[in-house]
N, C-alpha and C. Protein backbone atom coordinates (compact mmCIF):
# COMPACT_ATOMS: atom_id res chain seq x y z
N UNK A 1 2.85 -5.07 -3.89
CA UNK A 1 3.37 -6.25 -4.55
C UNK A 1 2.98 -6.29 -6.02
N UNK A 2 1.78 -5.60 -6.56
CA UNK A 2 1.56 -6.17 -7.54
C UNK A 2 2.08 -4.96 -8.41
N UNK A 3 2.39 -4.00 -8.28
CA UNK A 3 3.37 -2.94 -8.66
C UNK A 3 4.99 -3.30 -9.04
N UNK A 4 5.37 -4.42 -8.27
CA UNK A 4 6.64 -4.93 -8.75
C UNK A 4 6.25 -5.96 -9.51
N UNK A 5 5.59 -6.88 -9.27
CA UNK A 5 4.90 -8.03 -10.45
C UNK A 5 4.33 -7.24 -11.86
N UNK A 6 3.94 -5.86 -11.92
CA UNK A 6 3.63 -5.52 -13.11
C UNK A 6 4.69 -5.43 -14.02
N UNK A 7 5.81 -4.66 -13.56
CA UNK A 7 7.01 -4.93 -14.24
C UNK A 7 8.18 -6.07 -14.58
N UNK A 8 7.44 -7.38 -14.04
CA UNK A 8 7.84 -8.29 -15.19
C UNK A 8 7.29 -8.77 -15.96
N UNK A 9 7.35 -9.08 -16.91
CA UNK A 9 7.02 -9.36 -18.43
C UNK A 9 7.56 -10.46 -18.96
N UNK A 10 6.03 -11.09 -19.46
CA UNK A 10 6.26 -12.75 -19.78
C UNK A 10 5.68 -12.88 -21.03
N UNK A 11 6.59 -13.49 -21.74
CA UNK A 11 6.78 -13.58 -23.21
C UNK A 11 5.69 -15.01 -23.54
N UNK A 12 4.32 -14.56 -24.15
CA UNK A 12 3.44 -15.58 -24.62
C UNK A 12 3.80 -15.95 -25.91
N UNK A 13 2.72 -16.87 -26.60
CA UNK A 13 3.39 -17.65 -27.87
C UNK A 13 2.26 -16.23 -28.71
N UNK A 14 2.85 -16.56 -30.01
CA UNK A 14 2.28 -15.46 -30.96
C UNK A 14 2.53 -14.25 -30.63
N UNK A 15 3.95 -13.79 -30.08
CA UNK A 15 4.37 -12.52 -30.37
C UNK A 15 4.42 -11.81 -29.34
N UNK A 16 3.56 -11.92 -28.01
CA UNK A 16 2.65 -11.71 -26.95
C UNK A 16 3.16 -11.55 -25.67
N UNK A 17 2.91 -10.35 -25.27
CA UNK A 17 3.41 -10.49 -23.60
C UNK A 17 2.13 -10.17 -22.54
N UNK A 18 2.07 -10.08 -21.39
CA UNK A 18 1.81 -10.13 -20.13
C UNK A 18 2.57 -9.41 -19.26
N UNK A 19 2.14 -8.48 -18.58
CA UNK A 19 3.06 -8.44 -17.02
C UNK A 19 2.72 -9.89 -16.00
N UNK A 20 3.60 -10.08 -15.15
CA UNK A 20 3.38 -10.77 -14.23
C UNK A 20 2.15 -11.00 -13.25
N UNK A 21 2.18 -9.49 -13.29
CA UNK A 21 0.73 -8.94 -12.28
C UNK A 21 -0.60 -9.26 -13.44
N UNK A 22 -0.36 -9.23 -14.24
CA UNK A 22 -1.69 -9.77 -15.04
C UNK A 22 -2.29 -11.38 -15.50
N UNK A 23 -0.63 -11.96 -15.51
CA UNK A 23 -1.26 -13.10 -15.56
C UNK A 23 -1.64 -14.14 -13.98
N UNK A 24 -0.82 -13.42 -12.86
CA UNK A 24 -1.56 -13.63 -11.51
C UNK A 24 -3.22 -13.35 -11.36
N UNK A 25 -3.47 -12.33 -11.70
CA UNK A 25 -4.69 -11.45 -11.49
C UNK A 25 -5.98 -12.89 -12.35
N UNK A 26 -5.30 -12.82 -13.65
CA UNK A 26 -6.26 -14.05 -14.47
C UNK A 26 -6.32 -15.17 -13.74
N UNK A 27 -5.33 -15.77 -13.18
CA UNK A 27 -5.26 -17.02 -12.85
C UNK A 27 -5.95 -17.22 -11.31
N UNK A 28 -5.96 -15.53 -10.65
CA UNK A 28 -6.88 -15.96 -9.37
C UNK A 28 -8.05 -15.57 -9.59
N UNK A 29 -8.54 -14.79 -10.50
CA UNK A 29 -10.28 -14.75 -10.93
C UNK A 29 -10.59 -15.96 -11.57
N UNK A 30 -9.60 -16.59 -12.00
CA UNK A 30 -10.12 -17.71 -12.81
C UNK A 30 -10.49 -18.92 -11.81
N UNK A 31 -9.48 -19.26 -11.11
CA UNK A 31 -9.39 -20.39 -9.59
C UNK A 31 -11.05 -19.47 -8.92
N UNK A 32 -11.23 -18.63 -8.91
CA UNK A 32 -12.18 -18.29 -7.38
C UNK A 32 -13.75 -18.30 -8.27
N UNK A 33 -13.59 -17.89 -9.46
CA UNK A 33 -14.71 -18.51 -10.44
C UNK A 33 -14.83 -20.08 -10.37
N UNK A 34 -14.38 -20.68 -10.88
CA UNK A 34 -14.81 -22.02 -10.77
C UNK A 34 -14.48 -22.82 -9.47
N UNK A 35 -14.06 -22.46 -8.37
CA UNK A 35 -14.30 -22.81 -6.94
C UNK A 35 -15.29 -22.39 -6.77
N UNK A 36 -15.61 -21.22 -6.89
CA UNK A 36 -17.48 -20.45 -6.84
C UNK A 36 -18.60 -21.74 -7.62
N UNK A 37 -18.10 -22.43 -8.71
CA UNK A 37 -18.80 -23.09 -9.51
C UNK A 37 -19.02 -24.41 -8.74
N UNK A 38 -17.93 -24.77 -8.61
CA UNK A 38 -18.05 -26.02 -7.59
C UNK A 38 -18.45 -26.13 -6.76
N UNK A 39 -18.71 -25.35 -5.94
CA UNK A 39 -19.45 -25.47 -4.55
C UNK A 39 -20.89 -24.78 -4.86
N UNK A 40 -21.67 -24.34 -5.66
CA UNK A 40 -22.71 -24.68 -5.58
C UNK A 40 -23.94 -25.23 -6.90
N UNK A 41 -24.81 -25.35 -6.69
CA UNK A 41 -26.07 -25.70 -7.61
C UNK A 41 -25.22 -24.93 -9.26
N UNK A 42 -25.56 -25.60 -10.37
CA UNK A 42 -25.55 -25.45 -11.65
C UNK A 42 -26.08 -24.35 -11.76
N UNK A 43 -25.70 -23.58 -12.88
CA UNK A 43 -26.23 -22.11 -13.87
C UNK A 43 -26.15 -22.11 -15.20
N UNK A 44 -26.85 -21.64 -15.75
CA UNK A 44 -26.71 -21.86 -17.51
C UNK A 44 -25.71 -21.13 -17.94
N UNK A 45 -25.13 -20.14 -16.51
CA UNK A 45 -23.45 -19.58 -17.21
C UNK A 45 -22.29 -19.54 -16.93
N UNK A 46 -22.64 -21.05 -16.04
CA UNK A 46 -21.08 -21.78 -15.52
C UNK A 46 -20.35 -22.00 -16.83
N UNK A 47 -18.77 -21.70 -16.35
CA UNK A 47 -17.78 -22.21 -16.86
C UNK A 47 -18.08 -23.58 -17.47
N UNK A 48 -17.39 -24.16 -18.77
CA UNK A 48 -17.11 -26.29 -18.58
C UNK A 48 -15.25 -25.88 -18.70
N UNK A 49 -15.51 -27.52 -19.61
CA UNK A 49 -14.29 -27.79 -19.98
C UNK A 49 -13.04 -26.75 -20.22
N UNK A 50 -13.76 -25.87 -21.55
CA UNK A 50 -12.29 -25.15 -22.35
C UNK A 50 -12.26 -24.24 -21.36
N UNK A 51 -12.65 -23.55 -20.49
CA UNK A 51 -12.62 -22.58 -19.57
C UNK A 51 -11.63 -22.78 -18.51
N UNK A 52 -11.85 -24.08 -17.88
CA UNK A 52 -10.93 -24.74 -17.16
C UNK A 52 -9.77 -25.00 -17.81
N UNK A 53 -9.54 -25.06 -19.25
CA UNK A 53 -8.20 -25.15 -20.00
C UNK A 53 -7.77 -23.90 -19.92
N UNK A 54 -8.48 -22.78 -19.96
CA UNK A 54 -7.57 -21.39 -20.41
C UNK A 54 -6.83 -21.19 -18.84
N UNK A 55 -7.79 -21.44 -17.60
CA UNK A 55 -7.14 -21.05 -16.79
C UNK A 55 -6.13 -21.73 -16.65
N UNK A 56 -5.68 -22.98 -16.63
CA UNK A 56 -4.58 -23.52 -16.74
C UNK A 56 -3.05 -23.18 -17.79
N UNK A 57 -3.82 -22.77 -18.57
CA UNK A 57 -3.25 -22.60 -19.66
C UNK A 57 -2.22 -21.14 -18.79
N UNK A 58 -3.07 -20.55 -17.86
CA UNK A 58 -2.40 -18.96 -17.54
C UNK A 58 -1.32 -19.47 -16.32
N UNK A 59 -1.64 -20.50 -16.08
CA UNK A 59 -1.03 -21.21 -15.20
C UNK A 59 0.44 -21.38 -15.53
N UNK A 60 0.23 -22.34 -16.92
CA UNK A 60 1.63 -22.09 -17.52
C UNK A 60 2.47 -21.06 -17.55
N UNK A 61 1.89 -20.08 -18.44
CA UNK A 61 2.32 -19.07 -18.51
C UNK A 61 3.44 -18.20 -17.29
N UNK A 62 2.45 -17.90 -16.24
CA UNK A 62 3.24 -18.26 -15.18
C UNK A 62 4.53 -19.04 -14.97
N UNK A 63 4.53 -20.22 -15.05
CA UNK A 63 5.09 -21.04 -14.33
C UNK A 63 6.72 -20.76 -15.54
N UNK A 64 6.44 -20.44 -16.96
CA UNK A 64 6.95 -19.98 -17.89
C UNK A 64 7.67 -19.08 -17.60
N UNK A 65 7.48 -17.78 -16.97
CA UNK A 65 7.88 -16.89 -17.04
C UNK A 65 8.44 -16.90 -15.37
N UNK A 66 8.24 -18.06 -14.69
CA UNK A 66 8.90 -18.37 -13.30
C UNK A 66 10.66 -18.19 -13.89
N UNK A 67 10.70 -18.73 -14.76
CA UNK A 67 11.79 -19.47 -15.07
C UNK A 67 13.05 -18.40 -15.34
N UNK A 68 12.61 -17.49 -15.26
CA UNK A 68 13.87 -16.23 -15.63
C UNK A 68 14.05 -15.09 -14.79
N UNK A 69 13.51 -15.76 -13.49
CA UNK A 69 13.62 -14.62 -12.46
C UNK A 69 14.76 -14.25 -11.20
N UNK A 70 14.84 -13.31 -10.57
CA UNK A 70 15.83 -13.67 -9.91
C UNK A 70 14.92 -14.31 -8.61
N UNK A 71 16.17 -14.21 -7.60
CA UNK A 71 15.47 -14.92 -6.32
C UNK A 71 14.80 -14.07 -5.93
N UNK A 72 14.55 -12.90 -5.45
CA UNK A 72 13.87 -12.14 -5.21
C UNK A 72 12.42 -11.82 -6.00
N UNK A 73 11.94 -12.23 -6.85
CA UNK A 73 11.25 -11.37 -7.66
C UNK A 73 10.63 -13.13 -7.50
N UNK A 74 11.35 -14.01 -7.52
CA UNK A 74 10.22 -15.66 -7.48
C UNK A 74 9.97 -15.72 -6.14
N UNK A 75 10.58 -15.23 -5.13
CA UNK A 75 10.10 -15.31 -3.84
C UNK A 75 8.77 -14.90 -3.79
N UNK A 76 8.51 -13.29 -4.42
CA UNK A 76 7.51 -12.83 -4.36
C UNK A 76 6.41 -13.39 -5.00
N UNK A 77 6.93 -14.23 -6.34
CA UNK A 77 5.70 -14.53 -6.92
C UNK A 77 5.00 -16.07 -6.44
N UNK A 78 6.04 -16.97 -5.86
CA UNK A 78 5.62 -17.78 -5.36
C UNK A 78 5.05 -17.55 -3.77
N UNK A 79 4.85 -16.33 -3.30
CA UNK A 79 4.19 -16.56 -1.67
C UNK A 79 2.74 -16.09 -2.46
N UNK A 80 2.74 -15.47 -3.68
CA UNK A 80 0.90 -15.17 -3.86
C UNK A 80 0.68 -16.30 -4.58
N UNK A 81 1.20 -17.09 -5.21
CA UNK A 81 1.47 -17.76 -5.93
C UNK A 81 0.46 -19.33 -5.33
N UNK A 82 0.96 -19.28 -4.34
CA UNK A 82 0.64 -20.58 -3.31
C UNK A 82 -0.73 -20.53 -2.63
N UNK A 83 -1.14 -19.10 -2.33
CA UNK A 83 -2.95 -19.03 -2.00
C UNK A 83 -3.46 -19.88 -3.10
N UNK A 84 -3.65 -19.28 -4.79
CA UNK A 84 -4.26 -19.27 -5.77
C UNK A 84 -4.04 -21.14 -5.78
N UNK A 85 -2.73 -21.40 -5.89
CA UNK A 85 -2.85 -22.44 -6.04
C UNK A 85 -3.23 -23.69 -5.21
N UNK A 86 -3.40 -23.53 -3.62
CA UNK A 86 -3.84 -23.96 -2.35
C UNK A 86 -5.79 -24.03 -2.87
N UNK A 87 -6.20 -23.19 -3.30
CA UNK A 87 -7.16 -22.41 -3.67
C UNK A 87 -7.76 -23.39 -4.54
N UNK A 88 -7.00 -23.60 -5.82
CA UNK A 88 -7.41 -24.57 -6.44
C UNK A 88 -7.57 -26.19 -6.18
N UNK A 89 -6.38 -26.45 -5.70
CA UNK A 89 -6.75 -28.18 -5.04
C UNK A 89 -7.63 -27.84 -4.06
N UNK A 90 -7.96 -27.02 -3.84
CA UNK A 90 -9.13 -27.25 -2.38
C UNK A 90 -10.52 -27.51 -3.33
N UNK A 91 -10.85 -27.36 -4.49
CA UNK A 91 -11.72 -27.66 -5.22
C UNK A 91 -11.86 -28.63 -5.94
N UNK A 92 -10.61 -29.11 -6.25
CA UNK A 92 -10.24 -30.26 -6.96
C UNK A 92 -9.71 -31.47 -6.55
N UNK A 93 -9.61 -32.92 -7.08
CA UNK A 93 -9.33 -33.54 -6.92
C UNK A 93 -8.10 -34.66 -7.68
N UNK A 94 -7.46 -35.54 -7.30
CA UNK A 94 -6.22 -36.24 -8.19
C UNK A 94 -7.47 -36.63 -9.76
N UNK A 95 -7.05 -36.31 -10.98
CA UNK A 95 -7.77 -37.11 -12.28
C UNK A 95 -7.03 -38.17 -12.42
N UNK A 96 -7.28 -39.20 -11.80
CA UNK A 96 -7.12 -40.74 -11.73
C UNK A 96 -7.09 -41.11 -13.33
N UNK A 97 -7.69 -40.66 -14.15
CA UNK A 97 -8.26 -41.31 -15.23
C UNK A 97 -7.76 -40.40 -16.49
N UNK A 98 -6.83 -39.32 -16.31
CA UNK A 98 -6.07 -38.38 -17.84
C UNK A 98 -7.63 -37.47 -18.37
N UNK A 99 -8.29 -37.22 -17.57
CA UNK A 99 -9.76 -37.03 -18.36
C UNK A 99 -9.30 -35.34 -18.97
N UNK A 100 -8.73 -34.87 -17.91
CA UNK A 100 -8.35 -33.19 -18.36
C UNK A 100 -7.58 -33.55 -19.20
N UNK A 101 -6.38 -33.67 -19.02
CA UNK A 101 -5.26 -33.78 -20.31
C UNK A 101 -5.71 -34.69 -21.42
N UNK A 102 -6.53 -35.24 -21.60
CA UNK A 102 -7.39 -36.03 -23.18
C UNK A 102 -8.22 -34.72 -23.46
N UNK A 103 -8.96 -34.02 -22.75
CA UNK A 103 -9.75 -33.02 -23.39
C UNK A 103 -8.99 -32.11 -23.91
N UNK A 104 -8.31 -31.59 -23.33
CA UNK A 104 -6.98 -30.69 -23.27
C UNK A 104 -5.91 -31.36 -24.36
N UNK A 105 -6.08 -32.46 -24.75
CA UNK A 105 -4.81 -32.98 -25.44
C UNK A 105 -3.51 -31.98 -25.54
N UNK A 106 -3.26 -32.52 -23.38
CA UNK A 106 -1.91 -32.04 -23.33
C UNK A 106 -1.48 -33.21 -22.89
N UNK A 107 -0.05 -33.16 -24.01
CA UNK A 107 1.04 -34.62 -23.20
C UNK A 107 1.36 -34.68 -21.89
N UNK A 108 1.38 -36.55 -21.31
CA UNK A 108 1.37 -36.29 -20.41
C UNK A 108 3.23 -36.17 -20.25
N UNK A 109 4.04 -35.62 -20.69
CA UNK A 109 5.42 -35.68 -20.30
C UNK A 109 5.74 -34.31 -19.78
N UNK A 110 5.07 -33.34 -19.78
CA UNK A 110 4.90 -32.10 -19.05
C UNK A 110 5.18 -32.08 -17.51
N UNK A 111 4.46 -32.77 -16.87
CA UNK A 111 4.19 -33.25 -15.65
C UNK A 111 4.23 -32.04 -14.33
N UNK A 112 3.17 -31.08 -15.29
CA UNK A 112 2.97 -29.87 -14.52
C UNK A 112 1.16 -30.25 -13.96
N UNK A 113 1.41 -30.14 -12.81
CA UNK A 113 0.28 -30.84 -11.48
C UNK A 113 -0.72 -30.43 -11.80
N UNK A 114 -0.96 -29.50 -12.24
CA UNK A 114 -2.45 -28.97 -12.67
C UNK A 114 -3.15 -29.38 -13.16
N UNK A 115 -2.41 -29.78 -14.84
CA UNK A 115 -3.17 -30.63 -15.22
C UNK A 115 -3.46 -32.31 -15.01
N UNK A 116 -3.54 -32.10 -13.52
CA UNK A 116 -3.48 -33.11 -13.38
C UNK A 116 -4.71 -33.86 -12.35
N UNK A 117 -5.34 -32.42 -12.47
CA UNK A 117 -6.70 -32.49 -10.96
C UNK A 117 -7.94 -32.33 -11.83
N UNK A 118 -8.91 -32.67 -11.70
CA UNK A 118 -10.26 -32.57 -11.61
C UNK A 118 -10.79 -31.60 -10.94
N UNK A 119 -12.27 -30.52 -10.99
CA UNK A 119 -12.77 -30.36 -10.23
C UNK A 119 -13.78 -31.39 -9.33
N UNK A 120 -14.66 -31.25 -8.24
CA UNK A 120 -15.07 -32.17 -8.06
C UNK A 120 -16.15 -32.36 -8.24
N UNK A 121 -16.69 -30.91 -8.49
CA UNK A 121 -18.13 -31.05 -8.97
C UNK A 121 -18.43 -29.81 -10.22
N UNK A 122 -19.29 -29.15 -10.95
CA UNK A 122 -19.60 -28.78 -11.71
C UNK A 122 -19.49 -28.90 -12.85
N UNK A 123 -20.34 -27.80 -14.00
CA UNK A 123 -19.92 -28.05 -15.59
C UNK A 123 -18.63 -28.12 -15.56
N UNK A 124 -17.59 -27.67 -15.54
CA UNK A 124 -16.56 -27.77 -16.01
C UNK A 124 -15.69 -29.41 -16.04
N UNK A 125 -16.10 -30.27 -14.96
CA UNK A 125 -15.91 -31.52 -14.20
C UNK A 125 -17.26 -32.39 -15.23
N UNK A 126 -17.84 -32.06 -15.60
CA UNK A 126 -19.01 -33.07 -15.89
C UNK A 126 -18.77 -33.33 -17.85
N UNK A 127 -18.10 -32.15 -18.54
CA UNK A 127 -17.44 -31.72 -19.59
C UNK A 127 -16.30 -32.94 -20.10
N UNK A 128 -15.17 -32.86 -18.94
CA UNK A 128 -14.66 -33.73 -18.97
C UNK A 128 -14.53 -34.95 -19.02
N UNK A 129 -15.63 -35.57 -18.08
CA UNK A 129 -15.51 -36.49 -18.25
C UNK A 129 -16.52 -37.34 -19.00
N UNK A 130 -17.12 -36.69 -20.04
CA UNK A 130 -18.29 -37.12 -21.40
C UNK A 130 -17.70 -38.13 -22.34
């Protein structure tokens, strides 16, 4: 699978591309890092805030480059697609309160879900809401 995900290619801002398979790969080291963070005791080299922005940020990206695929090729990317992201709300919770998207100063007219959770516990969660 990730042999056909390498060969699509997603057009970032500043000139910039990605294969598919790379910005999956970021976005599930990034989710299983700070699920790792959340579930236990603090470290002086946990993730915070902007960390939790980039991964989101790859999120986009993704979700960006969803947008020009055929059916076949989003089938595939949405069945790995759905662990990573299952993955993440299992760590997180609804942000009742805009605390990510104020740190993040992302609008809320996007209304892409991500930014739209909290973790529930660690630096990255404690960042936010300062």
């Amino acid at each position: 699978m990730a042999d056909e995900l390498s060969g699509i290619i997603v057009a970032l801002p500043h000139g910039r591309a990605l294969s598919m398979a790379e910005l999956m790969s970021g976005w599930r080291q990034h989710v299983h890092r700070l699920a790792l963070e959340a579930s236990r005791p603090r470290t002086d080299t946990d993730w915070g805030g902007h960390d939790l922005v980039a991964a989101l940020t790859l999120r986009d990206f993704i979700a960006g480059g969803m947008t020009s695929l055929t059916d076949s090729q989003l089938s595939l990317v949405a069945e790995q697609l759905a662990a990573i992201d299952d993955e993440y709300r299992g760590f997180t919770e609804p942000d009742l309160t805009g605390a990510l998207r104020t740190f993040a100063e992302r609008p809320l007219a996007d209304r892409l879900w991500w930014w739209d959770r909290l973790p529930v516990s660690g630096l990255a969660r404690e960042e936010l809401l300062r």
